[in-house]
PDB file of N, CA and C in Angstrom:
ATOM      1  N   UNK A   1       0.843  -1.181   0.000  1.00  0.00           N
ATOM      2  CA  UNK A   1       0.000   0.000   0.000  1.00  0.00           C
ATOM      3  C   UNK A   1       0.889   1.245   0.000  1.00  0.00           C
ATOM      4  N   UNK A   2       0.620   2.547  -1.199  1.00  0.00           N
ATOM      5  CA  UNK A   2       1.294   3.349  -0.948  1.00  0.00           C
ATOM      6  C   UNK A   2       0.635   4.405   0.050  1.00  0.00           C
ATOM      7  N   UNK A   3       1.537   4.824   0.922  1.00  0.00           N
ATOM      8  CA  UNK A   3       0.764   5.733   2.106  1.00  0.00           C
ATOM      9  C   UNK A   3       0.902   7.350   0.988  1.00  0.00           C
ATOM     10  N   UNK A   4       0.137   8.208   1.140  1.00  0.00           N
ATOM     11  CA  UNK A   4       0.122   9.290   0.778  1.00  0.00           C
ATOM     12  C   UNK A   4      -0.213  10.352   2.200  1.00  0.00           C
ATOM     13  N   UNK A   5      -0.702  10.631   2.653  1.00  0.00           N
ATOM     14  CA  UNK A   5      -0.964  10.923   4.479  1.00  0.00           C
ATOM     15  C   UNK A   5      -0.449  10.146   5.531  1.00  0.00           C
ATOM     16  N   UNK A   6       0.444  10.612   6.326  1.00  0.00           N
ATOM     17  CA  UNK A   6       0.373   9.785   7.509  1.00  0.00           C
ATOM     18  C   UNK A   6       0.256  10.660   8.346  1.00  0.00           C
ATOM     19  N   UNK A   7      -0.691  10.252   9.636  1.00  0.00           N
ATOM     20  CA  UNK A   7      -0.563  10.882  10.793  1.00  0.00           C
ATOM     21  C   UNK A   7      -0.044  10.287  12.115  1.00  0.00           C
ATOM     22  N   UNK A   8       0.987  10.904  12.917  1.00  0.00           N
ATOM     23  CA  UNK A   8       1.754  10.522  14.047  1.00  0.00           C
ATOM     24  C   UNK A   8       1.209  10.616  15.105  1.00  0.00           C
ATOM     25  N   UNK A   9       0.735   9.804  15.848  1.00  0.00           N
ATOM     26  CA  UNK A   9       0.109  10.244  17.719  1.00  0.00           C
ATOM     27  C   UNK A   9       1.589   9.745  18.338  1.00  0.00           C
ATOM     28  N   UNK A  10       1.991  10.892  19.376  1.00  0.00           N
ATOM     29  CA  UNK A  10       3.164  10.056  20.562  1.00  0.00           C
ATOM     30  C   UNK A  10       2.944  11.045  21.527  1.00  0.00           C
ATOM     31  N   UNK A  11       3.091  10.909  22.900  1.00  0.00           N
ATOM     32  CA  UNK A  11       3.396  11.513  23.987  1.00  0.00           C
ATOM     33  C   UNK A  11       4.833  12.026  23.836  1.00  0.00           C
ATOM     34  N   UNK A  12       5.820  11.296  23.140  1.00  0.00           N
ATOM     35  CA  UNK A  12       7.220  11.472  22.997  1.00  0.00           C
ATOM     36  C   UNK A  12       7.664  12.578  21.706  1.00  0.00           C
ATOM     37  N   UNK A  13       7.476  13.634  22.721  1.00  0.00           N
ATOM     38  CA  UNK A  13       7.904  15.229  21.902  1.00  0.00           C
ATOM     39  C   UNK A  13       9.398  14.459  21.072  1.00  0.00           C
ATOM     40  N   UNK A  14      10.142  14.190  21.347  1.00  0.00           N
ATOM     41  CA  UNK A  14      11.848  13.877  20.797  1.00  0.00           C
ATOM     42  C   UNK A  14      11.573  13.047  19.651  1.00  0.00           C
ATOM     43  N   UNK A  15      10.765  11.840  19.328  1.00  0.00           N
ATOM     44  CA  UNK A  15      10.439  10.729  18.925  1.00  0.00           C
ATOM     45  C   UNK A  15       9.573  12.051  17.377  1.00  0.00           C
ATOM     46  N   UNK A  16       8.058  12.886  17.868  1.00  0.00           N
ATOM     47  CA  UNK A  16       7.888  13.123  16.907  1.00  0.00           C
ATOM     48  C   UNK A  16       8.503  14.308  16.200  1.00  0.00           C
ATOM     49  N   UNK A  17       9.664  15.073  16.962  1.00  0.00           N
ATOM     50  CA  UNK A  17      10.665  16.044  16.350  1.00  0.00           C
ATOM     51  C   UNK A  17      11.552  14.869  14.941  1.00  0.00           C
ATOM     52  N   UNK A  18      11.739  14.232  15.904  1.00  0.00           N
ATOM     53  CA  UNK A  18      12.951  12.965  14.816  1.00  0.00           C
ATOM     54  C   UNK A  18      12.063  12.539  13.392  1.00  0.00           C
ATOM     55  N   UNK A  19      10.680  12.575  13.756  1.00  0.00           N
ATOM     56  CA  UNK A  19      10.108  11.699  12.358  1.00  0.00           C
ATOM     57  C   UNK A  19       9.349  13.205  11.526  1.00  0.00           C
ATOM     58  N   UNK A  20       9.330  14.500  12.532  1.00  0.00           N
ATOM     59  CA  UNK A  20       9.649  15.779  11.216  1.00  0.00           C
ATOM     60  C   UNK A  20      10.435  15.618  10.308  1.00  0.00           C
ATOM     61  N   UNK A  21      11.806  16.273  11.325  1.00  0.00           N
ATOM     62  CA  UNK A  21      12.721  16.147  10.586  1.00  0.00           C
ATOM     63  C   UNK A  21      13.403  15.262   9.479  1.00  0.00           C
ATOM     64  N   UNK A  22      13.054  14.309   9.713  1.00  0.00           N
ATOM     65  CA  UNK A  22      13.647  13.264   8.906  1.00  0.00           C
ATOM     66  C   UNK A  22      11.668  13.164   7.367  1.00  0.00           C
ATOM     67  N   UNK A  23      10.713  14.066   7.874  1.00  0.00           N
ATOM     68  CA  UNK A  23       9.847  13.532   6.833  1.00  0.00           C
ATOM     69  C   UNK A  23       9.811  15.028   6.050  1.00  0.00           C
ATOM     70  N   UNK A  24      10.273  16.321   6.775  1.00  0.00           N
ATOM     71  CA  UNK A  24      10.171  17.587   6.161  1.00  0.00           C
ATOM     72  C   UNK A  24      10.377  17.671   4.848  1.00  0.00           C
ATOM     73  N   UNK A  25      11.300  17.363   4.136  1.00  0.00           N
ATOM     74  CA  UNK A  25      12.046  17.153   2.511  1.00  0.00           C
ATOM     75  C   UNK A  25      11.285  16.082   1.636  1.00  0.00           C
ATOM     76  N   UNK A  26      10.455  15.493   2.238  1.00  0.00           N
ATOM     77  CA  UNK A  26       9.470  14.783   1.369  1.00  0.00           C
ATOM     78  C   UNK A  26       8.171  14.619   0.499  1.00  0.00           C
ATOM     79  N   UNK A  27       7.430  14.904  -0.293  1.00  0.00           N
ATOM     80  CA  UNK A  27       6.908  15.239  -1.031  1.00  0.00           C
ATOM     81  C   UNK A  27       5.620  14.728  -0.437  1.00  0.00           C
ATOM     82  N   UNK A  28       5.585  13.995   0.789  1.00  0.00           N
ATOM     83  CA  UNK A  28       4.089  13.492   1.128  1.00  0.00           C
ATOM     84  C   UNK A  28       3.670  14.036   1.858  1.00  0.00           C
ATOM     85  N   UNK A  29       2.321  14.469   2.746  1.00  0.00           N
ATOM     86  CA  UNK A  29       1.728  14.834   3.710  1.00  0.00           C
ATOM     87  C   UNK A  29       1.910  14.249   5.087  1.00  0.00           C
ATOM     88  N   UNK A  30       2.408  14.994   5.745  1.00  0.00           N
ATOM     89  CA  UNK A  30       2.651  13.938   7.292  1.00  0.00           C
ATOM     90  C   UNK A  30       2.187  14.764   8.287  1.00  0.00           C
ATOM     91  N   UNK A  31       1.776  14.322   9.694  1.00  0.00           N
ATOM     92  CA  UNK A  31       1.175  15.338  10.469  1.00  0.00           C
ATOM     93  C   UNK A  31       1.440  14.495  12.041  1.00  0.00           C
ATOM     94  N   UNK A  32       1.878  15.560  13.221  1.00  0.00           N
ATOM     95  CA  UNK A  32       2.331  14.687  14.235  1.00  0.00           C
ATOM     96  C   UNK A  32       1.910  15.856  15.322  1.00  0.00           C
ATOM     97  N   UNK A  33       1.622  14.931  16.230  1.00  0.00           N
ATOM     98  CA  UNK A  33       0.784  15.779  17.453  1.00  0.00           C
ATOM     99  C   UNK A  33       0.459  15.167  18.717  1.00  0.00           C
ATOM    100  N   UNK A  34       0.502  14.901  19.825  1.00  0.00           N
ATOM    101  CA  UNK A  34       1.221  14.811  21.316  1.00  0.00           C
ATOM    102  C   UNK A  34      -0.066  15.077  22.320  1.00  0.00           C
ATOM    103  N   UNK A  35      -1.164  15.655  21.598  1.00  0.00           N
ATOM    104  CA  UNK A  35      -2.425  15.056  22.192  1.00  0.00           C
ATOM    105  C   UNK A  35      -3.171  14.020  21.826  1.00  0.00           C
ATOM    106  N   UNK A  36      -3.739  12.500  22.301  1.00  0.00           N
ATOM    107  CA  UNK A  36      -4.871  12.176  21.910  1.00  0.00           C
ATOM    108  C   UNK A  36      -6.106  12.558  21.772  1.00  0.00           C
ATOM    109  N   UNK A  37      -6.394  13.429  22.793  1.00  0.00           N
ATOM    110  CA  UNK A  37      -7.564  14.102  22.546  1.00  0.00           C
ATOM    111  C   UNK A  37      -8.135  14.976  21.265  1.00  0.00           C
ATOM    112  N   UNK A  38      -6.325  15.988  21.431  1.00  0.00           N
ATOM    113  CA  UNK A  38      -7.011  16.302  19.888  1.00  0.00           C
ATOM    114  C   UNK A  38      -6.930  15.755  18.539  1.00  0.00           C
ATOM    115  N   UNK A  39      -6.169  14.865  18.477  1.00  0.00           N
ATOM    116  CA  UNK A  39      -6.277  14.024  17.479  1.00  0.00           C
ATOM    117  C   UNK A  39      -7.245  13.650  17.128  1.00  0.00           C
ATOM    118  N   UNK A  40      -8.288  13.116  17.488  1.00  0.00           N
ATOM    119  CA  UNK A  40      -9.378  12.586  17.522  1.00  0.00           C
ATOM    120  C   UNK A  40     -10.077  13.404  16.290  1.00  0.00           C
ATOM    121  N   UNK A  41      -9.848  15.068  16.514  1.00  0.00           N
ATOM    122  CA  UNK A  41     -10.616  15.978  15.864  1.00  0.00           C
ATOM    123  C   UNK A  41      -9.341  15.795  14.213  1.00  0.00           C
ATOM    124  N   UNK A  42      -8.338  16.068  14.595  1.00  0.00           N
ATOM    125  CA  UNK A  42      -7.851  16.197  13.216  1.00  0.00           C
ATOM    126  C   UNK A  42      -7.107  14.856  12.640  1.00  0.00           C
ATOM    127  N   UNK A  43      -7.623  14.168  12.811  1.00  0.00           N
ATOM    128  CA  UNK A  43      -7.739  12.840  11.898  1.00  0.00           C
ATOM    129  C   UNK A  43      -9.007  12.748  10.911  1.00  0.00           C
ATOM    130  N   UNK A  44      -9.731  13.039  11.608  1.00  0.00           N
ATOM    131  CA  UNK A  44     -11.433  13.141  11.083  1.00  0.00           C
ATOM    132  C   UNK A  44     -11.206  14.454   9.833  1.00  0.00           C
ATOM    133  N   UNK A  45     -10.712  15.365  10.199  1.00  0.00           N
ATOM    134  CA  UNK A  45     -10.875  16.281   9.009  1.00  0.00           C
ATOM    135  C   UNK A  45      -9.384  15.979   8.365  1.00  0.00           C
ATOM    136  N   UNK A  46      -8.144  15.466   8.177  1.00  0.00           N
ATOM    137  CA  UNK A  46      -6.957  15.319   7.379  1.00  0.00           C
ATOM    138  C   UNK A  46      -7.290  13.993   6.765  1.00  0.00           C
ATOM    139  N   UNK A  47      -7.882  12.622   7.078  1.00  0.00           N
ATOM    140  CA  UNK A  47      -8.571  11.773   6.740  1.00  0.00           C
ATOM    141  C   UNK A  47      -7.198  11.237   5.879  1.00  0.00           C
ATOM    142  N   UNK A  48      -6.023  10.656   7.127  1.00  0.00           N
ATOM    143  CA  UNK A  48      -4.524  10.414   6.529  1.00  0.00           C
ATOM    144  C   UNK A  48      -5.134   8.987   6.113  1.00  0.00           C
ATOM    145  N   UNK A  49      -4.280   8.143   5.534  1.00  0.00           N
ATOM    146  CA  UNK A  49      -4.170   6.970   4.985  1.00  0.00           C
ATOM    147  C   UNK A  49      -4.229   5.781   5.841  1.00  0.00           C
ATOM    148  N   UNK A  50      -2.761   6.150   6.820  1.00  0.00           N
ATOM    149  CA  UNK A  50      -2.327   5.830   7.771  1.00  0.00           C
ATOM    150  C   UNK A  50      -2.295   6.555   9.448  1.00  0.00           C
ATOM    151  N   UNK A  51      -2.679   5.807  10.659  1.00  0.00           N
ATOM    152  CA  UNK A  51      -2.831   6.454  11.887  1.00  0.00           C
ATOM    153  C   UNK A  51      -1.612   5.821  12.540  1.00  0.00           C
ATOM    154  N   UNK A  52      -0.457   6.291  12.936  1.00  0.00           N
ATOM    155  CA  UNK A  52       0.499   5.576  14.145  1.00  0.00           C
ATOM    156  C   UNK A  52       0.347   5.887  15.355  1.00  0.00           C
ATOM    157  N   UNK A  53       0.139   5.195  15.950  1.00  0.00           N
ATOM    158  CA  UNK A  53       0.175   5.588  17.506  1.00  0.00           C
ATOM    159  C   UNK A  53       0.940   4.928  18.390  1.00  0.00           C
ATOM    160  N   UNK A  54       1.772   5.535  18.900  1.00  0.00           N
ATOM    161  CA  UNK A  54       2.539   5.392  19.949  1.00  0.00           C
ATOM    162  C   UNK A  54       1.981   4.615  21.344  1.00  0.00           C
ATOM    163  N   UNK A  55       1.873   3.299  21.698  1.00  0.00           N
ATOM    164  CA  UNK A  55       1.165   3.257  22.845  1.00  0.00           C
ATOM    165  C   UNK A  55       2.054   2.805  23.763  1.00  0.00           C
ATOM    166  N   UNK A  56       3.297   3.652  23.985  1.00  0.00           N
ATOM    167  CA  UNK A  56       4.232   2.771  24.767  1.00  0.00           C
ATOM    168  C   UNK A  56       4.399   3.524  26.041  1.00  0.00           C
ATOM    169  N   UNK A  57       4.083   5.212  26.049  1.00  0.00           N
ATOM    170  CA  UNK A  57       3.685   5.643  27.291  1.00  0.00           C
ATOM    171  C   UNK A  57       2.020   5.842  27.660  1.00  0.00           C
ATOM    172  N   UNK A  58       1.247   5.683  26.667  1.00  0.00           N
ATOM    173  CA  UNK A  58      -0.156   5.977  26.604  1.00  0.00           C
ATOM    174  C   UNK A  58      -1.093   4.910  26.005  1.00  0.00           C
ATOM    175  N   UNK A  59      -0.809   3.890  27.079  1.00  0.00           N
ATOM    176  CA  UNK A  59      -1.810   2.777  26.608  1.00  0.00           C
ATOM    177  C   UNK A  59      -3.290   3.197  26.383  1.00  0.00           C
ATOM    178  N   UNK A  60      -3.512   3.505  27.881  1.00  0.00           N
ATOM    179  CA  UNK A  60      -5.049   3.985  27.964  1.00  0.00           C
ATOM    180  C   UNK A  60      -5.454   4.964  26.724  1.00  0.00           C
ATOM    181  N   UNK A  61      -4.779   6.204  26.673  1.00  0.00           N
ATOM    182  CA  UNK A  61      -5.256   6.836  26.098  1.00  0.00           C
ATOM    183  C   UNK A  61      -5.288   6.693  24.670  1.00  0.00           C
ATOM    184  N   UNK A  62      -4.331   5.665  24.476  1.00  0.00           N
ATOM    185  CA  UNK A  62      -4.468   4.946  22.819  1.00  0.00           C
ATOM    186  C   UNK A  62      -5.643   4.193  22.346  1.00  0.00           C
ATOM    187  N   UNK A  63      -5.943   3.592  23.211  1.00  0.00           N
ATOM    188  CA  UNK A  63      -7.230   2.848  23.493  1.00  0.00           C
ATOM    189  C   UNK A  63      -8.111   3.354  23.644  1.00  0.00           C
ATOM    190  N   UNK A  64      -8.494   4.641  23.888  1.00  0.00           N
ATOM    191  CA  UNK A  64      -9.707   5.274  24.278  1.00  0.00           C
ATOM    192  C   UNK A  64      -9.507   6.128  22.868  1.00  0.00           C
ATOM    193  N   UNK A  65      -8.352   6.109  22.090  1.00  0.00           N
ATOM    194  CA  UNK A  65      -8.580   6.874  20.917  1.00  0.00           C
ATOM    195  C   UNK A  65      -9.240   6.500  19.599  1.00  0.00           C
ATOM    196  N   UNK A  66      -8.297   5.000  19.517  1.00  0.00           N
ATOM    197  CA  UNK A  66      -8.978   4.131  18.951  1.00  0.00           C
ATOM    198  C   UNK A  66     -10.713   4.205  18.724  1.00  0.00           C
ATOM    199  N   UNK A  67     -11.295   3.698  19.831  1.00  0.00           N
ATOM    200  CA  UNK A  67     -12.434   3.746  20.070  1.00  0.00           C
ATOM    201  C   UNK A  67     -13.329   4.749  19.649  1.00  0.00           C
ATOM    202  N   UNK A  68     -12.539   6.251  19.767  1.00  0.00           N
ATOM    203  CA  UNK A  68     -13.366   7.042  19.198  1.00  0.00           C
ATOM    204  C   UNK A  68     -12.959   7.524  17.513  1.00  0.00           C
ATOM    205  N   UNK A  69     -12.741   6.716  16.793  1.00  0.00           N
ATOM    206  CA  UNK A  69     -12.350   6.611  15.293  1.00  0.00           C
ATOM    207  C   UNK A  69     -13.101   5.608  14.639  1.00  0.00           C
ATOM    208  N   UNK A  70     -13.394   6.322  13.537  1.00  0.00           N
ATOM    209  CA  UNK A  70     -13.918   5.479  12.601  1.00  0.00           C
ATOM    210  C   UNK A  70     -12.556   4.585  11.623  1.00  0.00           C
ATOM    211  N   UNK A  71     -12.799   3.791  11.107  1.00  0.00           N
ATOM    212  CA  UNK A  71     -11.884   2.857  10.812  1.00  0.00           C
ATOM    213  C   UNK A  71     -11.825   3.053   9.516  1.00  0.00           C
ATOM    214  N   UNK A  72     -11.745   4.154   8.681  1.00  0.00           N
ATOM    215  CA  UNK A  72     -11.672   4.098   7.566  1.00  0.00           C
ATOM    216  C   UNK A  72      -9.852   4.255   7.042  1.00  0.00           C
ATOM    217  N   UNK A  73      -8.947   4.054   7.542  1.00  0.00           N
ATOM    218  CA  UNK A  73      -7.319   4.061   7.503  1.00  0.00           C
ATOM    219  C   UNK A  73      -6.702   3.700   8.574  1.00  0.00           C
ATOM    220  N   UNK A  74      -5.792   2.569   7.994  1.00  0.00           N
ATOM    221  CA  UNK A  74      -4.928   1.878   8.666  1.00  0.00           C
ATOM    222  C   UNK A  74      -4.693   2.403  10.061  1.00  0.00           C
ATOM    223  N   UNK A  75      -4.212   1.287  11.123  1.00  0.00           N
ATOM    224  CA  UNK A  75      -3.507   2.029  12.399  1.00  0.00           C
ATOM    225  C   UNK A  75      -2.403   0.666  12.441  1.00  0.00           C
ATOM    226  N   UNK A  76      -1.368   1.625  13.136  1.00  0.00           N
ATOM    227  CA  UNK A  76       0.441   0.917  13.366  1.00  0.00           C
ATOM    228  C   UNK A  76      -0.122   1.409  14.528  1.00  0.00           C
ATOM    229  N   UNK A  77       0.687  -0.148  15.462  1.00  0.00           N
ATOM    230  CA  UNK A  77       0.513   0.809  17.340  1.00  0.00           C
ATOM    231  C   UNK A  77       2.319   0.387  17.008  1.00  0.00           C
ATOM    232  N   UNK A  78       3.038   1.784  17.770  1.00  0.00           N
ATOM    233  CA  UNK A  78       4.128   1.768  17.749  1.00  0.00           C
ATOM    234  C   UNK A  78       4.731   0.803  19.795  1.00  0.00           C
ATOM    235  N   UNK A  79       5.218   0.002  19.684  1.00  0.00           N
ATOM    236  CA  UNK A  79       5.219  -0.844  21.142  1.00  0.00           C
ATOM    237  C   UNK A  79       6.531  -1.274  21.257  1.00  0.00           C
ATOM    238  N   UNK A  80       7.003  -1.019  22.554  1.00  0.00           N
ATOM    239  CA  UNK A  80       8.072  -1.637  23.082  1.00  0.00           C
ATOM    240  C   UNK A  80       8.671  -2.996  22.845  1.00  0.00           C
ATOM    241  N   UNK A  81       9.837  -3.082  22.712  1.00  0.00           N
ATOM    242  CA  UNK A  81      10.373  -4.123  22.456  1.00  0.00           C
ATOM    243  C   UNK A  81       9.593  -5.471  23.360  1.00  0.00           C
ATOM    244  N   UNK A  82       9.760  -4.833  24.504  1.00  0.00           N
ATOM    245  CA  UNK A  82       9.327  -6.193  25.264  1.00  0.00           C
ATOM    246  C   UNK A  82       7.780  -6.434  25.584  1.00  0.00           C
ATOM    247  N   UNK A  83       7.113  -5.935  24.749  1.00  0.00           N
ATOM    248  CA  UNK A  83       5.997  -6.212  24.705  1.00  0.00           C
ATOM    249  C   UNK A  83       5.472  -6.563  23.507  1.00  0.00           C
ATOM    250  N   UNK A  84       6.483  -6.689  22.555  1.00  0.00           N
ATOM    251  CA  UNK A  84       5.720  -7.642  21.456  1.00  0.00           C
ATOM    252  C   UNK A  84       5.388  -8.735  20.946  1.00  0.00           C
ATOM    253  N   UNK A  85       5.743  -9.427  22.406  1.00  0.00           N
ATOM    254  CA  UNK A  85       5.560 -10.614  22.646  1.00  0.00           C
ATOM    255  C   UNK A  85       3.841 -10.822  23.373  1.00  0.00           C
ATOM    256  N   UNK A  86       3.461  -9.961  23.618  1.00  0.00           N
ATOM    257  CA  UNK A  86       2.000  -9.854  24.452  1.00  0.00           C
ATOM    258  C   UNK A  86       1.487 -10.313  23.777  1.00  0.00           C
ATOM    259  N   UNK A  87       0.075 -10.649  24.200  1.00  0.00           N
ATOM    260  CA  UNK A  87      -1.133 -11.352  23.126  1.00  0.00           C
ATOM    261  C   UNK A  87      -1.931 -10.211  23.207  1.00  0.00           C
ATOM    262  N   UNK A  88      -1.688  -9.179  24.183  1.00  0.00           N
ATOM    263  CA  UNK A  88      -2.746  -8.043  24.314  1.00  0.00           C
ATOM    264  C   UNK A  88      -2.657  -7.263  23.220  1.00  0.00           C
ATOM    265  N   UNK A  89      -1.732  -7.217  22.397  1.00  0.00           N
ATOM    266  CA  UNK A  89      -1.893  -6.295  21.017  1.00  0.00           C
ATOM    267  C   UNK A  89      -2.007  -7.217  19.735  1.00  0.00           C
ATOM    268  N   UNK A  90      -3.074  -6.618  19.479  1.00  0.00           N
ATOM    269  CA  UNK A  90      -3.418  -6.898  18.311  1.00  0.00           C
ATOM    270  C   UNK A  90      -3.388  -5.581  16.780  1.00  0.00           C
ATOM    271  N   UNK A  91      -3.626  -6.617  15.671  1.00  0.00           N
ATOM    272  CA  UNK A  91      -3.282  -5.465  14.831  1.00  0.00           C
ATOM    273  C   UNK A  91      -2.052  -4.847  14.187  1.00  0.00           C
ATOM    274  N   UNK A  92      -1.633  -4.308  13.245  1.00  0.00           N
ATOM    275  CA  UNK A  92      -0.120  -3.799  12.854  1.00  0.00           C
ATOM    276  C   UNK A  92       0.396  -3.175  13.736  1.00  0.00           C
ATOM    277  N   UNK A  93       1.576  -3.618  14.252  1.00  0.00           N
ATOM    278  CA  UNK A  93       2.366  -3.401  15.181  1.00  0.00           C
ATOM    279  C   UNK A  93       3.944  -3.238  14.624  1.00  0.00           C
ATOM    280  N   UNK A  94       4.449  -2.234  15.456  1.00  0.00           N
ATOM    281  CA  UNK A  94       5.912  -1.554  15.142  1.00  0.00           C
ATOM    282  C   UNK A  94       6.332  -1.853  15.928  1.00  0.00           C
ATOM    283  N   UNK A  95       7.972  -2.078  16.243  1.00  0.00           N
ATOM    284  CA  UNK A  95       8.576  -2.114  17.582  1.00  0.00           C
ATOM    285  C   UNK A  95       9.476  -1.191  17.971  1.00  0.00           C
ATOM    286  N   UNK A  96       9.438   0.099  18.693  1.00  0.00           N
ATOM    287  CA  UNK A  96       9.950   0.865  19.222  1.00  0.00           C
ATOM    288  C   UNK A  96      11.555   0.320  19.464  1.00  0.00           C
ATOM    289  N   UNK A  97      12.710   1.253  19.401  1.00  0.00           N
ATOM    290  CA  UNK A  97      12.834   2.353  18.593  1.00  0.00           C
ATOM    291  C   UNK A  97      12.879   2.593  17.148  1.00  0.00           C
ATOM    292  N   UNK A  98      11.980   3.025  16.466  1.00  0.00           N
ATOM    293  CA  UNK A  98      11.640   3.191  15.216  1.00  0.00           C
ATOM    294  C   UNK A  98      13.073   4.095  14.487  1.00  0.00           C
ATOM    295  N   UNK A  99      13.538   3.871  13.392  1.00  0.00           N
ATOM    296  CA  UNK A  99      14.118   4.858  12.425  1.00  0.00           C
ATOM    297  C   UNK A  99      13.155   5.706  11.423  1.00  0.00           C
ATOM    298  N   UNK A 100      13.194   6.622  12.385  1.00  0.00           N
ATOM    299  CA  UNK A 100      12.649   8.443  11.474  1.00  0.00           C
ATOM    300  C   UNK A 100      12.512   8.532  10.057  1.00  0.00           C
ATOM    301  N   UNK A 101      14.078   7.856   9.509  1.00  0.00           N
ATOM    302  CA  UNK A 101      14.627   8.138   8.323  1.00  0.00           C
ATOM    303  C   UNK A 101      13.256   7.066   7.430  1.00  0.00           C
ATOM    304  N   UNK A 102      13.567   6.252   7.710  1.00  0.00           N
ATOM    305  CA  UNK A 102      13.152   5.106   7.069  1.00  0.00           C
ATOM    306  C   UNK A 102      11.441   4.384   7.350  1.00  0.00           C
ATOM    307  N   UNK A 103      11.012   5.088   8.611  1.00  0.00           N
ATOM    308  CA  UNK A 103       9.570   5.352   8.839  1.00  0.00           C
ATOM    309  C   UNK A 103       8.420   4.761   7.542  1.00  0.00           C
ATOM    310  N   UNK A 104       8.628   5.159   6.692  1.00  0.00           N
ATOM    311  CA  UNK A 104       7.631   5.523   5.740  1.00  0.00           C
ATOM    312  C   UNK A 104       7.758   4.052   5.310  1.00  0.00           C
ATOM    313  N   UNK A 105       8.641   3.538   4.331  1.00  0.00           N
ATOM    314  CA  UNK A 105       9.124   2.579   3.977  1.00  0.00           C
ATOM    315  C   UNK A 105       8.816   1.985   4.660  1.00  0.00           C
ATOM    316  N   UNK A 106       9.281   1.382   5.929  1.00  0.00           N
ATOM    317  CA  UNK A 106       9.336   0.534   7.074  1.00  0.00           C
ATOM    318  C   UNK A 106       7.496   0.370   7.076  1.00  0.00           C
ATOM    319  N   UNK A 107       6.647   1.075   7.309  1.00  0.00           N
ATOM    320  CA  UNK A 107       5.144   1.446   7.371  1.00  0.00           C
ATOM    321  C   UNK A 107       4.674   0.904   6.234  1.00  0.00           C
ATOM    322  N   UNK A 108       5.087   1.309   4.750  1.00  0.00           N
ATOM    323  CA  UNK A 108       4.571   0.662   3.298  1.00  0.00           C
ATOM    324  C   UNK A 108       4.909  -0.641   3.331  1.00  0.00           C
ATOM    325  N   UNK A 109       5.829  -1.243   4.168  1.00  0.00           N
ATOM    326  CA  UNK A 109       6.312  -2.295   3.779  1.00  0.00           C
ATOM    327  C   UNK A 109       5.325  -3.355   4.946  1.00  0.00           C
ATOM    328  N   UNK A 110       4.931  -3.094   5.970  1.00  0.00           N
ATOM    329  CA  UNK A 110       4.411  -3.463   7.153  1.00  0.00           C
ATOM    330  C   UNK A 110       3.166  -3.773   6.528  1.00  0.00           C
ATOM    331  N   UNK A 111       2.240  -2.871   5.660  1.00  0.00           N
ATOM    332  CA  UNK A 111       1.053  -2.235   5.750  1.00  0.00           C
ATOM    333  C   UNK A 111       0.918  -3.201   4.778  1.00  0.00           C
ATOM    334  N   UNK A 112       1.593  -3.098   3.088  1.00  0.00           N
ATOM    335  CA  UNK A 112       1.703  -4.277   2.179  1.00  0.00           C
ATOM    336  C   UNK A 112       1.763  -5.351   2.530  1.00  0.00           C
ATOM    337  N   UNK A 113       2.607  -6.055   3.289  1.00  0.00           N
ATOM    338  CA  UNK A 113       2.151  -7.715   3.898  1.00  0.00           C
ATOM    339  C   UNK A 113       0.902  -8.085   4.521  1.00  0.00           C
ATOM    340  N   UNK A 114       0.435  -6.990   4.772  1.00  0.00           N
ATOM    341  CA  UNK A 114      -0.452  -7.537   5.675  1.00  0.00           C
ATOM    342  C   UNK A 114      -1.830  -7.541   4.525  1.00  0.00           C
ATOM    343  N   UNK A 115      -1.598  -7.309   3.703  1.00  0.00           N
ATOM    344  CA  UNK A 115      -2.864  -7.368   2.643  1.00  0.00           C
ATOM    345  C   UNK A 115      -4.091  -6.969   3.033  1.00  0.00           C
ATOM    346  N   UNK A 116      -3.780  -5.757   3.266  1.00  0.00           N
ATOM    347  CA  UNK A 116      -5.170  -5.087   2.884  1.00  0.00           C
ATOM    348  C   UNK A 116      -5.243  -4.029   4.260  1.00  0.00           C
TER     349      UNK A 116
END
């Protein structure tokens, strides 16, 4: 799947500075933001391709975001190494620490196996 939008949820200001910077020079739409709450609102009107969310300091509130989304584009939960062994996540899953650079790719390539 080619992503054309992606949007970033993280609590981790450093994490979504790194996947600016590294997405600024790129010709696609990307968008990253450190509330769940307001996310909620601008997902619904940017209507990205792709949703990542970070749930490695913000379980709950990943989960309660989820919930309030309609499912019309993909979600990556971005998760700790040592929890990707859990049965509690389900769904496309990333394993923290992610490369910025290579994000996108890494995401098209995730998103494509999984067919559909």
């Amino acid at each position: 799947m080619k992503i054309n939008k992606l949007f970033v949820v993280s609590k981790n200001k450093m994490l979504l500075k790194a996947i600016e910077i590294a997405c600024k020079n790129s010709e696609k739409d990307f968008f990253t933001i450190d509330n769940f709450d307001e996310a909620v609102h601008f997902v619904e009107d940017i209507k990205p391709d792709v949703v990542v969310i970070d749930t490695s300091d913000a379980l709950l509130e990943s989960e309660e975001f989820q919930k309030n989304m309609n499912s019309n584009f993909k979600v990556v939960k971005l998760i700790k190494k040592s929890e990707s062994e859990s049965t509690s996540h389900e769904g496309l899953l990333l394993e923290l620490p992610v490369n910025p650079t290579s994000l996108w790719r890494d995401l098209e390539k995730l998103i494509g196996g999984s067919n559909g």
